[in-house]
C-alpha atoms as a PDB file:
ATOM      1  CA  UNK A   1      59.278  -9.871 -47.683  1.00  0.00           C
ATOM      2  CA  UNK A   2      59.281  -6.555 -49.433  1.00  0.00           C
ATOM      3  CA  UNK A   3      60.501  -3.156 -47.477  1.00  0.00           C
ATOM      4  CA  UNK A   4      57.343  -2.621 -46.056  1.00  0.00           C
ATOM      5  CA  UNK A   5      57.784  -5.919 -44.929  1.00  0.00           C
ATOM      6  CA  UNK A   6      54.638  -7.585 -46.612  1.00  0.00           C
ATOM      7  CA  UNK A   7      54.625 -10.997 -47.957  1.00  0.00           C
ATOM      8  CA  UNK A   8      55.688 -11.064 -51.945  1.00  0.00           C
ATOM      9  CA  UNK A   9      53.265 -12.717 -54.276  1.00  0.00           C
ATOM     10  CA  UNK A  10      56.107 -15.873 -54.781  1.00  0.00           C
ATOM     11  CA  UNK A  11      55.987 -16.312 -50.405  1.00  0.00           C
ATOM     12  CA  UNK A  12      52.021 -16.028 -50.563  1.00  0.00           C
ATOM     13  CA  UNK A  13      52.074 -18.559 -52.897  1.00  0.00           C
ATOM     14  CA  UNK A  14      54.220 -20.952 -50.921  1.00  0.00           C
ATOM     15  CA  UNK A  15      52.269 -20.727 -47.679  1.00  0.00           C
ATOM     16  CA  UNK A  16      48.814 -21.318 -49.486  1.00  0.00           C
ATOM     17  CA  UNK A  17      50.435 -24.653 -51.357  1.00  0.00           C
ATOM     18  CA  UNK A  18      51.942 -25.685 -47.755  1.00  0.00           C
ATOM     19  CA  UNK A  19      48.303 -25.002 -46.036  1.00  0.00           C
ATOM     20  CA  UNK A  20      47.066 -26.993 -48.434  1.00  0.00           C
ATOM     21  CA  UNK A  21      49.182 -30.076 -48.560  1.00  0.00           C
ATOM     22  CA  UNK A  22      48.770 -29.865 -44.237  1.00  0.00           C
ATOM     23  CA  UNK A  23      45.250 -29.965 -44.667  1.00  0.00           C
ATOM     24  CA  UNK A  24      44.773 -32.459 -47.502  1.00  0.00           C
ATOM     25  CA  UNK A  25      47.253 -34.948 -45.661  1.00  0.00           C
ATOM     26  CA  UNK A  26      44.824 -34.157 -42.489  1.00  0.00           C
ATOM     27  CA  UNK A  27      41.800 -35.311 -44.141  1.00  0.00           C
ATOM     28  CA  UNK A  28      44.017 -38.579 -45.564  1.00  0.00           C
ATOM     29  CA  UNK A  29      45.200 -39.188 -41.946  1.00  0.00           C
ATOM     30  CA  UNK A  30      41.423 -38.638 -40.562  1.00  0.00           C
ATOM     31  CA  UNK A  31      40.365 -41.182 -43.446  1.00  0.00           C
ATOM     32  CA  UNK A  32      42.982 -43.877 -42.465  1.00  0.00           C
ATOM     33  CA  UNK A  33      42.480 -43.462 -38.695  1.00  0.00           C
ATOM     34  CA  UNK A  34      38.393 -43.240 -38.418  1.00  0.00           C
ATOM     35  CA  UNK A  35      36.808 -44.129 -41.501  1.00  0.00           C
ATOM     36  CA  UNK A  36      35.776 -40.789 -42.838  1.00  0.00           C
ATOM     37  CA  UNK A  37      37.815 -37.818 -43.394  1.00  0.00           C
ATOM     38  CA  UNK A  38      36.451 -34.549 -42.270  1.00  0.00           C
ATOM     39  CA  UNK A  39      34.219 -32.438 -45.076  1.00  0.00           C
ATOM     40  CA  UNK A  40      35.524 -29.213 -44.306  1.00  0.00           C
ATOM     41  CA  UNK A  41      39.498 -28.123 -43.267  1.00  0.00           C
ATOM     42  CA  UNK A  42      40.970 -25.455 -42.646  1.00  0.00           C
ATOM     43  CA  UNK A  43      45.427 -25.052 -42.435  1.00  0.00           C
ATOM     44  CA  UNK A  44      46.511 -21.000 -41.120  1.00  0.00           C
ATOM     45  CA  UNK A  45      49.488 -20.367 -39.343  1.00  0.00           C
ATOM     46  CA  UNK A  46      49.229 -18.573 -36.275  1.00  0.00           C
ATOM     47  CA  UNK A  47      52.792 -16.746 -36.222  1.00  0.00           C
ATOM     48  CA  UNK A  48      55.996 -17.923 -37.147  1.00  0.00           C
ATOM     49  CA  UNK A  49      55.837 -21.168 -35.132  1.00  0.00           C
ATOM     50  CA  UNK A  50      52.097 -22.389 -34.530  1.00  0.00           C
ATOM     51  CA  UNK A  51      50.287 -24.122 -37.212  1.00  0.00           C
ATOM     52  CA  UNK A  52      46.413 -24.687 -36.513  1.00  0.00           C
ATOM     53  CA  UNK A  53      44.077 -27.175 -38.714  1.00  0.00           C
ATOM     54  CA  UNK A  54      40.413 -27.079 -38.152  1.00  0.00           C
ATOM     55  CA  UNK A  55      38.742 -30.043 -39.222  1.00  0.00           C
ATOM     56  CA  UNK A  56      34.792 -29.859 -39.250  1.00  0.00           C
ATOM     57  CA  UNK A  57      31.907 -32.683 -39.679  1.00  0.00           C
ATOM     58  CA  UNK A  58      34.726 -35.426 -39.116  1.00  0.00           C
ATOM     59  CA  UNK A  59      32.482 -38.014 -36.474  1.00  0.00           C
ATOM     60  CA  UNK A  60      31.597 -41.560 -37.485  1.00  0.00           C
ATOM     61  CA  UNK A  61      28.087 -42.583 -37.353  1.00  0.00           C
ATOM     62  CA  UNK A  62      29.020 -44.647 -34.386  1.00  0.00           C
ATOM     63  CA  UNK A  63      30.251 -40.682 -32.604  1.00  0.00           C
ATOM     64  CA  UNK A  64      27.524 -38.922 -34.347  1.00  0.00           C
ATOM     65  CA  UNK A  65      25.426 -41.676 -32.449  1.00  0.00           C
ATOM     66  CA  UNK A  66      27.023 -41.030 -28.825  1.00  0.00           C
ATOM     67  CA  UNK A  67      26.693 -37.356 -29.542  1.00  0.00           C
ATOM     68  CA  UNK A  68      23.098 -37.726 -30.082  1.00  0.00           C
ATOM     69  CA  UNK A  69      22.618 -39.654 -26.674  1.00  0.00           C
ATOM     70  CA  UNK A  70      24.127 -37.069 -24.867  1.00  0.00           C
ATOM     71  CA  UNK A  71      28.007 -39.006 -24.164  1.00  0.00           C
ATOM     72  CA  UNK A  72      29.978 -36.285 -24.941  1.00  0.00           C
ATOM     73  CA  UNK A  73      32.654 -36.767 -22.555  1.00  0.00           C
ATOM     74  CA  UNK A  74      32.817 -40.333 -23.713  1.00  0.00           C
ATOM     75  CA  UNK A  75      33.499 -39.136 -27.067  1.00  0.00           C
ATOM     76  CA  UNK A  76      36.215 -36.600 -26.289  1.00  0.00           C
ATOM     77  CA  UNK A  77      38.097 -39.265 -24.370  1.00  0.00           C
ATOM     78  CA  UNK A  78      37.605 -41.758 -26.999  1.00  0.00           C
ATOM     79  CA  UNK A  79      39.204 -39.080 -29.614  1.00  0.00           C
ATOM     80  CA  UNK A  80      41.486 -37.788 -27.042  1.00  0.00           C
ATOM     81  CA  UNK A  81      42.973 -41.882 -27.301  1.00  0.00           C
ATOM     82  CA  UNK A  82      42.981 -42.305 -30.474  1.00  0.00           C
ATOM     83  CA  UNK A  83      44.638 -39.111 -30.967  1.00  0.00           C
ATOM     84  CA  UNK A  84      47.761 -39.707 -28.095  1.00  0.00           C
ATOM     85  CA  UNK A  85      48.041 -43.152 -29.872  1.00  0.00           C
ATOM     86  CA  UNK A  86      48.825 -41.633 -32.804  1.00  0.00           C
ATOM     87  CA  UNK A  87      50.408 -38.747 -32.147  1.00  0.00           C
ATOM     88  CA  UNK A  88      53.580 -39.696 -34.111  1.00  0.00           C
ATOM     89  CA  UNK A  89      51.699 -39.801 -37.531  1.00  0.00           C
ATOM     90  CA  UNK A  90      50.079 -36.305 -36.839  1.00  0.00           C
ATOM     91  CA  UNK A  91      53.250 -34.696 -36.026  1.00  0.00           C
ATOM     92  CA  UNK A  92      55.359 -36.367 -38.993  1.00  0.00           C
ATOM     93  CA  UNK A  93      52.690 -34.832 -41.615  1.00  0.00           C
ATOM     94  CA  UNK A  94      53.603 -31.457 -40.663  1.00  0.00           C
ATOM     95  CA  UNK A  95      57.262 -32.214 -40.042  1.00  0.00           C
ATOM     96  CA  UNK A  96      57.535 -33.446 -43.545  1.00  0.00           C
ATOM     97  CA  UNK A  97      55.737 -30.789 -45.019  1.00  0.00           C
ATOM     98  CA  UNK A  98      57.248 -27.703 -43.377  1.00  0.00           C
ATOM     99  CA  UNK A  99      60.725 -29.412 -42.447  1.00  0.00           C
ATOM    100  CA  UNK A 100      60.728 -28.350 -38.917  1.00  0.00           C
ATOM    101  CA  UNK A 101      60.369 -30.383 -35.797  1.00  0.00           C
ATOM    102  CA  UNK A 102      56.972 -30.379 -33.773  1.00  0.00           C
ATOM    103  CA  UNK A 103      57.812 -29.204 -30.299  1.00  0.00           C
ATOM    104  CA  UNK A 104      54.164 -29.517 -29.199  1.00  0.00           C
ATOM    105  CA  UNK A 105      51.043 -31.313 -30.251  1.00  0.00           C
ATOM    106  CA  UNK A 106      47.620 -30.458 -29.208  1.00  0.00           C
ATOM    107  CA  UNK A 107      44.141 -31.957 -30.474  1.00  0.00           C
ATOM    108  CA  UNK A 108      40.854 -30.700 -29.516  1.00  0.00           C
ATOM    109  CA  UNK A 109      37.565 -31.508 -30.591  1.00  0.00           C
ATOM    110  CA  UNK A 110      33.900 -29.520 -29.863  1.00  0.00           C
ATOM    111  CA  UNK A 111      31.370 -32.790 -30.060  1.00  0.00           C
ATOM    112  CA  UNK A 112      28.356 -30.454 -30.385  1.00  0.00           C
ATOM    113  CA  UNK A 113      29.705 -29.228 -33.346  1.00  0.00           C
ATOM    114  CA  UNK A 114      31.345 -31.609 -34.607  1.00  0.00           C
ATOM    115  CA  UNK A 115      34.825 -29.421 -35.266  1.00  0.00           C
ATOM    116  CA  UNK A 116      38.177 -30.562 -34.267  1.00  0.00           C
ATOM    117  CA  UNK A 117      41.434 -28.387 -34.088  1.00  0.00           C
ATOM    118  CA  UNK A 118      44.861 -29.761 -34.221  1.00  0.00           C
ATOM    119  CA  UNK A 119      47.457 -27.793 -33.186  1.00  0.00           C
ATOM    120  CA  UNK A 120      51.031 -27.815 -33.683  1.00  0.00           C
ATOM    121  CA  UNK A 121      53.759 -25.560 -32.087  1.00  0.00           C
ATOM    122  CA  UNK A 122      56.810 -25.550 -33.925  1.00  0.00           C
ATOM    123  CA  UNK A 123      60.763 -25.560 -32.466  1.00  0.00           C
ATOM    124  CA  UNK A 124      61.494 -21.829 -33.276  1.00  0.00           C
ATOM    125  CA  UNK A 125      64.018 -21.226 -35.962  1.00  0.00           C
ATOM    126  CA  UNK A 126      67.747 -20.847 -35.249  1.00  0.00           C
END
């Protein structure tokens, strides 16, 4: 930071390359996990200790189906599943990338939309 406490062009630079690795090891993830990575994503940090990826048009044909007839609280559970059983993978992306432990996972997902949100809250720095 400079005395006026913005970001310098050298810090700027790091946080777009880390948003990007989050979000292109999100879409590998989504790939590996469902069968289709998300088209559109989306890495910001919200403050010094919450990271927030927004994954958009992510479903399956099977969820794009169930979404269609109306089962969206089917689908949210199914994701919400899939998403507990693999919490550890989610977390150790942006562990690895940032090198700081995930205190808090949370996954979301809007089946009208078809947009997801992961969110991770970081252990504050010492």
């Amino acid at each position: 930071m400079d005395e006026q406490g913005t970001a310098t062009p050298q810090e700027v630079d790091t946080h777009e390359s880390v948003r990007a690795e989050i979000s292109r090891e999100m879409v590998r993830l989504y790939k590996d996990l469902f069968g289709r990575g998300p088209t559109k994503v989306k890495t910001e940090f919200a403050g010094p200790d919450t990271v927030i990826c927004t994954l958009r048009e992510s479903f399956t044909p099977a969820e794009r189906a169930m979404a269609e007839m109306g089962e969206h609280q089917r689908l949210r559970d199914t994701r919400a599943f899939f998403q507990h059983a693999t919490e550890d993978q989610f977390r150790g992306i942006v562990e690895n990338v940032l090198g700081r432990r995930v205190e808090a996972f949370v996954s979301g997902v809007d089946t009208e939309l078809d947009v997801s949100s992961e969110v991770f809250y970081l252990e504050p720095r010492a």
